[in-house]
C-alpha atoms as a PDB file:
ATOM      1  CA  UNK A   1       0.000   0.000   0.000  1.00  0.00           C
ATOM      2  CA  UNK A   2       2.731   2.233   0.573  1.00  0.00           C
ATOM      3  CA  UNK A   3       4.348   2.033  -2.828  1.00  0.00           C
ATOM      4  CA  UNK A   4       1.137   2.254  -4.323  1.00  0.00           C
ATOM      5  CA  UNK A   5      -0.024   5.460  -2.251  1.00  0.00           C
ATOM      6  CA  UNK A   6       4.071   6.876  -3.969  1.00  0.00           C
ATOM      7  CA  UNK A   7       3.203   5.545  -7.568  1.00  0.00           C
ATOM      8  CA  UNK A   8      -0.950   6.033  -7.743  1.00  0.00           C
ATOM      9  CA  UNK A   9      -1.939   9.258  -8.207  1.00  0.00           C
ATOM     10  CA  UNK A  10      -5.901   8.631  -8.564  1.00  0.00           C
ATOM     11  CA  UNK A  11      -5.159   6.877  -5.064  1.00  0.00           C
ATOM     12  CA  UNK A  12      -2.504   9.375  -2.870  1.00  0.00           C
ATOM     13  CA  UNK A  13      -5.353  10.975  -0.809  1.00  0.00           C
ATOM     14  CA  UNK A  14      -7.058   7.529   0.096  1.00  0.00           C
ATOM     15  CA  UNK A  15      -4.064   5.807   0.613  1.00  0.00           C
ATOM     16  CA  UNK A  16      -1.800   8.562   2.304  1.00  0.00           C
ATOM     17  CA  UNK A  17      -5.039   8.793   5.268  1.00  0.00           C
ATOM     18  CA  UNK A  18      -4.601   5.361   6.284  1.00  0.00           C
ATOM     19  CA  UNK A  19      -0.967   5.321   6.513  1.00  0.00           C
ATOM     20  CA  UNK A  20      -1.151   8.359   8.352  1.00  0.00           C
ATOM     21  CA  UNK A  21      -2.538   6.470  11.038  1.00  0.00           C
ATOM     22  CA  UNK A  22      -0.942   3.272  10.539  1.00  0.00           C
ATOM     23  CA  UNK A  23       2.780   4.046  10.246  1.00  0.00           C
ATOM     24  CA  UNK A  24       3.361   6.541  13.048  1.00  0.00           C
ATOM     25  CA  UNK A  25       1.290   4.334  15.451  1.00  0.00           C
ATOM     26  CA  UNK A  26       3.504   1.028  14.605  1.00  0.00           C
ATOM     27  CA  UNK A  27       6.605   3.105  14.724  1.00  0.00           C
ATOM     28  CA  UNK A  28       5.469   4.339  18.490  1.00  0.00           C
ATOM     29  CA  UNK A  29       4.205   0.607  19.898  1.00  0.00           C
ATOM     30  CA  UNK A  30       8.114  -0.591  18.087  1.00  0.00           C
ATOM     31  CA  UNK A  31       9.269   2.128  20.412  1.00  0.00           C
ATOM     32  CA  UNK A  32       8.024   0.360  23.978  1.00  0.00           C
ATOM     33  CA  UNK A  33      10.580  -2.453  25.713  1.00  0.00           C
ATOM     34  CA  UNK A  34       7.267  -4.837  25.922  1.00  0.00           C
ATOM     35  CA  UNK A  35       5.378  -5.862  22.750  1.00  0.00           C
ATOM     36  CA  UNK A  36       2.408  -7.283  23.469  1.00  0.00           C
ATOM     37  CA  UNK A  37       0.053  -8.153  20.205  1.00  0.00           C
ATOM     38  CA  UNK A  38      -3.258  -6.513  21.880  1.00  0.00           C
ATOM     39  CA  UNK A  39      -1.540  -3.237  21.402  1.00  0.00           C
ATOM     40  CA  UNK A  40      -2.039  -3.722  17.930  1.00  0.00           C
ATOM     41  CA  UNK A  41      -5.651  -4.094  17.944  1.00  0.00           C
ATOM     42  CA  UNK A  42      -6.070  -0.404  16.978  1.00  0.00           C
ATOM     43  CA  UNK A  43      -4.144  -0.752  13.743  1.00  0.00           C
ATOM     44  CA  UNK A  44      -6.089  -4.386  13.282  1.00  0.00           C
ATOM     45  CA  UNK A  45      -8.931  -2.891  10.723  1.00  0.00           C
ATOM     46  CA  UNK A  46      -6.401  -0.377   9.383  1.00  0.00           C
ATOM     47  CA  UNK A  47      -4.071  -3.507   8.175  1.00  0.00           C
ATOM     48  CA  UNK A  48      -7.242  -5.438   6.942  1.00  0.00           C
ATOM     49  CA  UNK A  49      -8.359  -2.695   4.047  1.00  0.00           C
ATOM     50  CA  UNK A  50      -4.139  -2.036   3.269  1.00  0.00           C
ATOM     51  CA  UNK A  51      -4.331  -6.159   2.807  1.00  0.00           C
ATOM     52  CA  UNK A  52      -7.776  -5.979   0.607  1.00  0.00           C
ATOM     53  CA  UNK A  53      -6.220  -3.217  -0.951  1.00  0.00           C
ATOM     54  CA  UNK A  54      -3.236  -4.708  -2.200  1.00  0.00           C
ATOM     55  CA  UNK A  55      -5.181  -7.691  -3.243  1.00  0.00           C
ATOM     56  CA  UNK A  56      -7.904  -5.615  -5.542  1.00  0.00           C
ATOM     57  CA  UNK A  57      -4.619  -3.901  -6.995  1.00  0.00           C
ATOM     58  CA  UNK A  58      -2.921  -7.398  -7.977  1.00  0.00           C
ATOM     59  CA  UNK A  59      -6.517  -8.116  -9.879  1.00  0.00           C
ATOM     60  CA  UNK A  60      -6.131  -4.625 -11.962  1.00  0.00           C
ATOM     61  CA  UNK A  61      -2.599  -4.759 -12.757  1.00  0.00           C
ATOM     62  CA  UNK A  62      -3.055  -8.643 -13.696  1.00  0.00           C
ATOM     63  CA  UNK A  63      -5.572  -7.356 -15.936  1.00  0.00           C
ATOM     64  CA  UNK A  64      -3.600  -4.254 -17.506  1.00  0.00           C
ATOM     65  CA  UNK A  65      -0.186  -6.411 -17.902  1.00  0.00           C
ATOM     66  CA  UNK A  66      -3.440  -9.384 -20.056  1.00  0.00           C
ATOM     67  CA  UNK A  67      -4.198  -6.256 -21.963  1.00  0.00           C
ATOM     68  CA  UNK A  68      -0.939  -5.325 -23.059  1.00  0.00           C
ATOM     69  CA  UNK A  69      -0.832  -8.807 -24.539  1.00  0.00           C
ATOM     70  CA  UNK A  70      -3.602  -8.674 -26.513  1.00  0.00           C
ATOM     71  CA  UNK A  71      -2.497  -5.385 -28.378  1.00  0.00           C
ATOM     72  CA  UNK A  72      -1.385  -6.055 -31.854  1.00  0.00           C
ATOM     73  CA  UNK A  73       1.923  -6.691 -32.050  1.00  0.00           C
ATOM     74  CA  UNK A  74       2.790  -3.641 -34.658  1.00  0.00           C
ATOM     75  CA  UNK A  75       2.502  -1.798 -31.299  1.00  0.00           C
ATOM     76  CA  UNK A  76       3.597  -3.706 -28.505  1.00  0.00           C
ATOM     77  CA  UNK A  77       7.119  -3.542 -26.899  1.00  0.00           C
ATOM     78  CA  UNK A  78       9.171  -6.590 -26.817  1.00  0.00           C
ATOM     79  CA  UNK A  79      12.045  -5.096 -25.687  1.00  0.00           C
ATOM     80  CA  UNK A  80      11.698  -6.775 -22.272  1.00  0.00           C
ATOM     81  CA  UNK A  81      10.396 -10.062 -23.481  1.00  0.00           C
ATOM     82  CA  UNK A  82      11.818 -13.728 -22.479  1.00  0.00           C
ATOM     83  CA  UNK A  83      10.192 -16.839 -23.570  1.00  0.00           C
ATOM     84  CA  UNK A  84       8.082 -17.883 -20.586  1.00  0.00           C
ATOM     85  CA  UNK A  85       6.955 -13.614 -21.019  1.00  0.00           C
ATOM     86  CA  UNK A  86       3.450 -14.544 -23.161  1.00  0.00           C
ATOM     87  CA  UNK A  87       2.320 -17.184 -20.774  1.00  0.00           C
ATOM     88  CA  UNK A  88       2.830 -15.667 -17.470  1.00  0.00           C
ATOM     89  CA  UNK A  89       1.107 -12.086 -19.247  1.00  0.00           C
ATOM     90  CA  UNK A  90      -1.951 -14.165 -20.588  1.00  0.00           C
ATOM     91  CA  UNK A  91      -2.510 -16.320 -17.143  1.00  0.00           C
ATOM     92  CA  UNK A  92      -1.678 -13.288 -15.351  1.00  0.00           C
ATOM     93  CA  UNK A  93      -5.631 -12.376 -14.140  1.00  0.00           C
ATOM     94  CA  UNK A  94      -6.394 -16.311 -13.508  1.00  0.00           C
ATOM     95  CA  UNK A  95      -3.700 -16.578 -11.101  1.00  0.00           C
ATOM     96  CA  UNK A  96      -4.781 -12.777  -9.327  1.00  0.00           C
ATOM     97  CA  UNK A  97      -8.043 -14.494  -9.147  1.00  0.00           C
ATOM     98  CA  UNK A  98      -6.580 -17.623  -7.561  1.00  0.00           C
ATOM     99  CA  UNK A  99      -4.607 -15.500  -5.198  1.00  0.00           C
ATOM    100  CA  UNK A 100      -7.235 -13.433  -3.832  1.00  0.00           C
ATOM    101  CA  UNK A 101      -9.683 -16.594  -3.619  1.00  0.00           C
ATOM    102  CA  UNK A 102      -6.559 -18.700  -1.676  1.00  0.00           C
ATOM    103  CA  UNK A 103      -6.447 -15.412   1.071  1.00  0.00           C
ATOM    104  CA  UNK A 104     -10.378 -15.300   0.958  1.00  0.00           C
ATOM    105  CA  UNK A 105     -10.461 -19.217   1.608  1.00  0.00           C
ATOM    106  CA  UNK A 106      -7.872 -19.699   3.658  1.00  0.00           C
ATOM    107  CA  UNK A 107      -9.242 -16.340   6.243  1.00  0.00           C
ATOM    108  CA  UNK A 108     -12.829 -18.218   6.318  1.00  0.00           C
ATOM    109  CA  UNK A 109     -11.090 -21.772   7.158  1.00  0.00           C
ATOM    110  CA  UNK A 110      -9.464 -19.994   9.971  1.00  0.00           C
ATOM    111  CA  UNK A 111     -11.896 -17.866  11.239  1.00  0.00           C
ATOM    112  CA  UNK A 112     -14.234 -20.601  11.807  1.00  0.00           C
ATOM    113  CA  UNK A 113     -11.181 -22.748  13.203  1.00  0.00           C
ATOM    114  CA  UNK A 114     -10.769 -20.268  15.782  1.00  0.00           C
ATOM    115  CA  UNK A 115     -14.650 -20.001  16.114  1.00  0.00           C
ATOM    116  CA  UNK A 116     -14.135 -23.739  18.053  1.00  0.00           C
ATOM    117  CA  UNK A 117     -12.058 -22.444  20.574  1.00  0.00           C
ATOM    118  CA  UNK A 118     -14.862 -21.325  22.112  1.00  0.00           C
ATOM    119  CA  UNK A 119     -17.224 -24.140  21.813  1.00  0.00           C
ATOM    120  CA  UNK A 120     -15.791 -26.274  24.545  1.00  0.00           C
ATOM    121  CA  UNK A 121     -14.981 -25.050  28.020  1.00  0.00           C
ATOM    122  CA  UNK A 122     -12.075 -22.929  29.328  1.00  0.00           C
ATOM    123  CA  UNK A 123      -9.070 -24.733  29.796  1.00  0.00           C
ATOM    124  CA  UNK A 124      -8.550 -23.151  33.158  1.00  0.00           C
ATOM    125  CA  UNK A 125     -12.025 -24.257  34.358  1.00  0.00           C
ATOM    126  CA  UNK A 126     -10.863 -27.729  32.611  1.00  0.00           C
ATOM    127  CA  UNK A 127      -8.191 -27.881  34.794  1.00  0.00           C
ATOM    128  CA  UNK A 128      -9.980 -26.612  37.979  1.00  0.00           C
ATOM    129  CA  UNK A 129     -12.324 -29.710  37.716  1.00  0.00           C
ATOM    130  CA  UNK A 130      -9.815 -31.976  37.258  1.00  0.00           C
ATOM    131  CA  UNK A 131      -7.399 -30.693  40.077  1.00  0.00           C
ATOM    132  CA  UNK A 132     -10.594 -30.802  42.420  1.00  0.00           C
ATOM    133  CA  UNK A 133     -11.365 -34.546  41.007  1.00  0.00           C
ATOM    134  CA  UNK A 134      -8.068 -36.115  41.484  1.00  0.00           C
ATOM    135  CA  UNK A 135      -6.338 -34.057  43.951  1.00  0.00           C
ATOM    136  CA  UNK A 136      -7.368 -34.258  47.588  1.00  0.00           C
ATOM    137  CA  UNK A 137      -8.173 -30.924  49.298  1.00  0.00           C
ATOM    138  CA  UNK A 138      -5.504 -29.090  51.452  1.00  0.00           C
ATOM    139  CA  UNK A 139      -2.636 -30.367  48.894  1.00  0.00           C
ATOM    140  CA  UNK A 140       0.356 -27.770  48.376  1.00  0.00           C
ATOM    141  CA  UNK A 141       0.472 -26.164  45.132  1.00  0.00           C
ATOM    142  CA  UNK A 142       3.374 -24.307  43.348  1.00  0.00           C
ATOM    143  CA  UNK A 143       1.626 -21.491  41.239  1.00  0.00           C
ATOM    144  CA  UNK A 144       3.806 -20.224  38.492  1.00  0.00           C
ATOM    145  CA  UNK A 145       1.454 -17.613  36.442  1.00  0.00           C
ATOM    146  CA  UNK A 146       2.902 -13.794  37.488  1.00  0.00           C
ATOM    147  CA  UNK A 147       0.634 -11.357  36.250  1.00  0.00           C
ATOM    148  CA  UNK A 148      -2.033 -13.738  35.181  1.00  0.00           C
ATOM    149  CA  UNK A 149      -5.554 -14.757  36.669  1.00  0.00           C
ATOM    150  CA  UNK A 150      -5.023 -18.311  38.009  1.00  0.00           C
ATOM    151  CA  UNK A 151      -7.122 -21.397  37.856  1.00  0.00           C
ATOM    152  CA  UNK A 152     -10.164 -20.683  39.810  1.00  0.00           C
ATOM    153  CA  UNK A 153     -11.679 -22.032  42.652  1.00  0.00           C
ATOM    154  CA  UNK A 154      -9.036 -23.750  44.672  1.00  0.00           C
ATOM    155  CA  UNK A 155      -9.859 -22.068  47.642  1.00  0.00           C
ATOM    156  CA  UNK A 156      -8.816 -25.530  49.305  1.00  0.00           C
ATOM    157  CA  UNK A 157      -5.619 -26.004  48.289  1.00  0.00           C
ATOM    158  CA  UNK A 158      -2.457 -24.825  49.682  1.00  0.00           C
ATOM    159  CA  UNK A 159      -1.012 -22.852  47.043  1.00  0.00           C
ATOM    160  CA  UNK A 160       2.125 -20.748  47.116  1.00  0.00           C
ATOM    161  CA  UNK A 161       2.493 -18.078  44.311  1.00  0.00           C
ATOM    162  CA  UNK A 162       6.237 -18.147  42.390  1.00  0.00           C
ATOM    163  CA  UNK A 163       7.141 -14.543  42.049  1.00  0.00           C
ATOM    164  CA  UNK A 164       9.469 -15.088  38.833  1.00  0.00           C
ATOM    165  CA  UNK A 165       9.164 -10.986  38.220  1.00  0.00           C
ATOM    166  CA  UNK A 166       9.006  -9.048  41.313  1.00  0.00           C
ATOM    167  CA  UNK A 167      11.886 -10.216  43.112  1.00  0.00           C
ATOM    168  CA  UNK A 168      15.933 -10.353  42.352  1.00  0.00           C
ATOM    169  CA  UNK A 169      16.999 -13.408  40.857  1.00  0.00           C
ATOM    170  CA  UNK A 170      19.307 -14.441  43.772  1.00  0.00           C
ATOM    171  CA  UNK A 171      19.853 -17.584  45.799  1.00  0.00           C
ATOM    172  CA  UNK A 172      17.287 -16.619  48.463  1.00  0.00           C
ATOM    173  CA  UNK A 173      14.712 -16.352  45.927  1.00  0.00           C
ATOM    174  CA  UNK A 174      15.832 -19.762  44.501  1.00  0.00           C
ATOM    175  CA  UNK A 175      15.994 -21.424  48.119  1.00  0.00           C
ATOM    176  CA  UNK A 176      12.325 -20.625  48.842  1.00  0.00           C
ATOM    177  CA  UNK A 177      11.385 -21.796  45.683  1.00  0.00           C
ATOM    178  CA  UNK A 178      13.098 -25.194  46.433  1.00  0.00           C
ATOM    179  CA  UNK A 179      11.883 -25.789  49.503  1.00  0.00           C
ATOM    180  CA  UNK A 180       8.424 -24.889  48.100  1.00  0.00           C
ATOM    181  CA  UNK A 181       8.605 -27.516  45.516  1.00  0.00           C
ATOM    182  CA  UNK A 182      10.235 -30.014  47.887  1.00  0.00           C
ATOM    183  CA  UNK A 183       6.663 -29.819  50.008  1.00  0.00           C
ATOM    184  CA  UNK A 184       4.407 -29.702  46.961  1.00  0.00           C
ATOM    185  CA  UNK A 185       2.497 -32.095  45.054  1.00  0.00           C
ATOM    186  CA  UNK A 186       1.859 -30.349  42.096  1.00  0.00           C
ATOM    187  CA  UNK A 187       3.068 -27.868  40.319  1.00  0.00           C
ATOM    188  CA  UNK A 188       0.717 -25.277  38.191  1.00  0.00           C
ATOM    189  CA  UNK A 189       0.948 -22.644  35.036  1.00  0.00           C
ATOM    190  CA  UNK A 190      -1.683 -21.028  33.855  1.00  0.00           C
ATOM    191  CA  UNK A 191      -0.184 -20.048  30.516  1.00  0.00           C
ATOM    192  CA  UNK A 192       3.619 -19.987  29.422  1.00  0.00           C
ATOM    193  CA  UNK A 193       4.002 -16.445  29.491  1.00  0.00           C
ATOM    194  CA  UNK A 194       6.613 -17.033  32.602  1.00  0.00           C
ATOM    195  CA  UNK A 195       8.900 -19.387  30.697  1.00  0.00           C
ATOM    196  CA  UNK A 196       8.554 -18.140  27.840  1.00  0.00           C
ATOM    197  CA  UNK A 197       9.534 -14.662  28.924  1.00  0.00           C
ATOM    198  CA  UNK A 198      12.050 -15.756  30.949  1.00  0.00           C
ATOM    199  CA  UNK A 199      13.580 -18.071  28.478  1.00  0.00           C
ATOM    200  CA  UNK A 200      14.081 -14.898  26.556  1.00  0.00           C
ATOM    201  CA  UNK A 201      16.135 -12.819  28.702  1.00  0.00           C
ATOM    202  CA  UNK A 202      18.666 -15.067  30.436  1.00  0.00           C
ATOM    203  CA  UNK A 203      21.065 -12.323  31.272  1.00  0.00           C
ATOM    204  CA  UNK A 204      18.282 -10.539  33.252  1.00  0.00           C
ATOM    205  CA  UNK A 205      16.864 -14.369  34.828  1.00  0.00           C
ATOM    206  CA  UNK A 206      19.975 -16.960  34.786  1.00  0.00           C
ATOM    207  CA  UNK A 207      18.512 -18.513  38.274  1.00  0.00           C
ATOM    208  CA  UNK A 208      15.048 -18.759  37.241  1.00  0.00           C
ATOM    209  CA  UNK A 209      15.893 -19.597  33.484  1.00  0.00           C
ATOM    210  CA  UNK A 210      18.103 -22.305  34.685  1.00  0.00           C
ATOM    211  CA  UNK A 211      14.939 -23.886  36.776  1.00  0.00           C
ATOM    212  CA  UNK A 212      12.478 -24.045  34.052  1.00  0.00           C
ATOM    213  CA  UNK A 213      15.144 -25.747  31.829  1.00  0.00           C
ATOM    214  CA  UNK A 214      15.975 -28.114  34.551  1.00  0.00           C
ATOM    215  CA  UNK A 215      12.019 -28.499  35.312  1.00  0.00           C
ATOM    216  CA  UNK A 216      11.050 -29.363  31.780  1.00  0.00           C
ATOM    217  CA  UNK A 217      13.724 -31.992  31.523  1.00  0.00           C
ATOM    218  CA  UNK A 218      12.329 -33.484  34.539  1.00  0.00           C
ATOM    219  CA  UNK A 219      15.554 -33.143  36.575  1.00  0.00           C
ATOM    220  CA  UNK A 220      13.494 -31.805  39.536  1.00  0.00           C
ATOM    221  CA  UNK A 221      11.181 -34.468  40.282  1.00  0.00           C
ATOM    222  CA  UNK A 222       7.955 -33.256  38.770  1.00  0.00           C
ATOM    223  CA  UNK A 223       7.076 -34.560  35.628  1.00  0.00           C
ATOM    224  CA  UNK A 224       3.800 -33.201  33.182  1.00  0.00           C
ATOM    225  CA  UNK A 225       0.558 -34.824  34.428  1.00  0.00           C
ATOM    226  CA  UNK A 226      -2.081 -33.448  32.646  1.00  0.00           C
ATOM    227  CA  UNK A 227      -2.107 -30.004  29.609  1.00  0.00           C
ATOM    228  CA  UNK A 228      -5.573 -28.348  29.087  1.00  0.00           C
ATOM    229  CA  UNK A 229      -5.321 -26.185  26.092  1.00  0.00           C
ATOM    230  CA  UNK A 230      -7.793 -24.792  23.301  1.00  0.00           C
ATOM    231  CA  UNK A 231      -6.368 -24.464  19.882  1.00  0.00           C
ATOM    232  CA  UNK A 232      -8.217 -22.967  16.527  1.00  0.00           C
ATOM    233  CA  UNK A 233      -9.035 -26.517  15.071  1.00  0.00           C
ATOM    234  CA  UNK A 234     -11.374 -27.542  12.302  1.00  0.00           C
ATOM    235  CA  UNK A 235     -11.888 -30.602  10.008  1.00  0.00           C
ATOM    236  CA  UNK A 236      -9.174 -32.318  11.627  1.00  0.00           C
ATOM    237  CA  UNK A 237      -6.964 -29.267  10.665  1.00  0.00           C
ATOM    238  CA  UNK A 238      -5.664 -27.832  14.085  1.00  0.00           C
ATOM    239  CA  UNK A 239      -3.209 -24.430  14.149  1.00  0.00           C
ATOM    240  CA  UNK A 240      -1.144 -24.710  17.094  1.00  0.00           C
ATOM    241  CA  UNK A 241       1.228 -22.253  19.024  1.00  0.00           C
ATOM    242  CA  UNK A 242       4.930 -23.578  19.998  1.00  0.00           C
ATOM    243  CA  UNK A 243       6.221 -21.575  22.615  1.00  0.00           C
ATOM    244  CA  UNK A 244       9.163 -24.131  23.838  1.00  0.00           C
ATOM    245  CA  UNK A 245      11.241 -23.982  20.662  1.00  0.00           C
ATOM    246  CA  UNK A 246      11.175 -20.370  20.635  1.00  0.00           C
ATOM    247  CA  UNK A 247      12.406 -20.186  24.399  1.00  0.00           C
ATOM    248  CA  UNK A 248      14.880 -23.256  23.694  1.00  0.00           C
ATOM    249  CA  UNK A 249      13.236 -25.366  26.260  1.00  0.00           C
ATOM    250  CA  UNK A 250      12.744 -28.887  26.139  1.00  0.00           C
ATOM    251  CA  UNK A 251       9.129 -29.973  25.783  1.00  0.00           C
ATOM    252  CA  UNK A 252       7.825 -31.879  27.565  1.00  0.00           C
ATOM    253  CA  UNK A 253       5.363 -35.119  27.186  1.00  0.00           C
ATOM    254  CA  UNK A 254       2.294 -35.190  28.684  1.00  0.00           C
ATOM    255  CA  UNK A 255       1.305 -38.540  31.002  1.00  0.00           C
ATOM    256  CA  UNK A 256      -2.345 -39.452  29.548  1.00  0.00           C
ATOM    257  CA  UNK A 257      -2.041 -39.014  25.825  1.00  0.00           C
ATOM    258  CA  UNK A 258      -3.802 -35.974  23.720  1.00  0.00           C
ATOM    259  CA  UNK A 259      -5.957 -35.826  21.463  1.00  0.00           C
ATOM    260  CA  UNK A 260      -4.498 -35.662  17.648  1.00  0.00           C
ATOM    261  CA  UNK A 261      -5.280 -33.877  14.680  1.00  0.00           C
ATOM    262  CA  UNK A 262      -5.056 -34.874  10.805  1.00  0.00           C
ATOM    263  CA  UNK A 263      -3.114 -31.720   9.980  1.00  0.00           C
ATOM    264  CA  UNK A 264      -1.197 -29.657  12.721  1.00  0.00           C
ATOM    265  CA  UNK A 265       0.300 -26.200  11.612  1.00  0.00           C
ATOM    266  CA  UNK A 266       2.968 -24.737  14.442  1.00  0.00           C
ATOM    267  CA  UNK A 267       2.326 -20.920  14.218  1.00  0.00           C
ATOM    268  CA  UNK A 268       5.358 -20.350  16.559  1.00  0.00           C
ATOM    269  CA  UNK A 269       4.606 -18.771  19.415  1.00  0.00           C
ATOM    270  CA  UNK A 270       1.879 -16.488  21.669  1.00  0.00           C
ATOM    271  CA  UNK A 271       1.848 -13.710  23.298  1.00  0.00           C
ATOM    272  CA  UNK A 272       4.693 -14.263  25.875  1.00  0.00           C
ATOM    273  CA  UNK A 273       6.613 -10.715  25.475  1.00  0.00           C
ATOM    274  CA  UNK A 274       6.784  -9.261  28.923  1.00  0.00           C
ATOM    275  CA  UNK A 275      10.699  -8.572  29.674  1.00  0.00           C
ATOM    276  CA  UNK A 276      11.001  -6.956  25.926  1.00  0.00           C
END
């Protein structure tokens, strides 16, 4: 959209208003330490018409480079021609068309794929049930989720909050979290923004990076019992996030075996920025 707002003339006003609001704003949230995605909710609608934009463009210049082909040739310049020139010119609008119906397609499939995240429950009420099925009451739990909401209702658990953020990464704040895990029976994130994170900034968290690697390669005495998660998944076609690799932690297996898709796509990872 940009090069198009420099080279269109019939389309500078339009275009120039949108990126008036679009590129200033991206350059300012590129500005701040922490990234999270929700900041760019606001540009969200702005990107959509810039990406339907471009798309209606590819149609009209597929059709205007067809057109040149079908002038006579008394007329038409062959100074830049090669031999595959006349077949990509006269399927030129079929594959625009084939473009723009792959991105229309392939936004539907997803959208409704993501539409099935929320027709099951919350994995954090998921996991609430099960904790409170198979875990007696008045068990110690390790929390790990800093700055998130935590699985509710286990108002009858003992359950001891890891503060990966708040606190210097020292060898007083490792020793409490040792003896804490030496006492506890389970061990509890509510999302991987902690790992992740900290996995990310090593310099800033060696202590606490070097416990989540040791605790996902099960050198600590815990190993994974049970993962409730909700990905975008449709016609056996699930789209998956992969926040371990990212971090360069080892994943780890779950106990009871999950349930598989046809198709899995890894889309990387989520939103896990919060040390920048």
């Amino acid at each position: 959209t940009a090069i198009l707002a420099l080279t269109q003339q019939r389309h500078l006003r339009a275009d120039l208003l949108v990126l008036a609001w679009v590129v200033p704003t991206f350059i300012f949230l590129e500005s701040f330490e922490v990234h999270f995605q929700r900041y760019m909710i606001p540009l969200t609608p702005f990107l959509i018409l810039m990406g339907a934009r471009m798309l209606l463009w590819t149609v009209d210049f597929a059709r205007r480079v067809s057109y040149v082909r079908s002038r006579p040739t008394v007329v038409r310049d062959t100074s830049f021609s090669f031999p595959m020139m006349g077949w990509l010119r006269a399927q030129s609008t079929r594959m625009a068309w084939l473009l723009l119906g792959v991105v229309v397609v392939s936004t539907a499939f997803y959208a409704l794929a993501f539409q099935n995240v929320y027709a099951k429950g919350h994995p954090a009420v998921e996991a609430s049930e099960w904790i409170k099925e198979n875990v007696t009451y008045g068990t110690s739990i390790v929390s790990d989720n800093h700055w998130d909401e935590f699985v509710p209702d286990l108002y009858a658990y003992d359950v001891w909050q890891f503060p990966v953020y708040n606190q210097p990464d020292n060898r007083e704040k490792m020793d409490e979290l040792a003896k804490r895990l030496s006492h506890s029976e389970y061990l509890v994130f509510y999302s991987n923004r902690p790992y992740s994170s900290v996995a990310r900034a090593p310099d800033r968290y060696p202590l606490s990076y070097s416990y989540y690697k040791k605790l996902f390669e099960g050198e600590l005495g815990y190993q994974l019992e049970r993962r409730f998660t909700s990905h975008p998944r449709l016609l056996g076609i699930s789209f998956q996030d992969n926040p371990f690799k990212r971090a360069g932690l080892p994943s780890p297996e779950p106990l009871a075996p999950e349930r598989s898709s046809l198709l899995t796509f890894d889309l990387g990872y989520a939103d896990d920025n919060v040390v920048g």
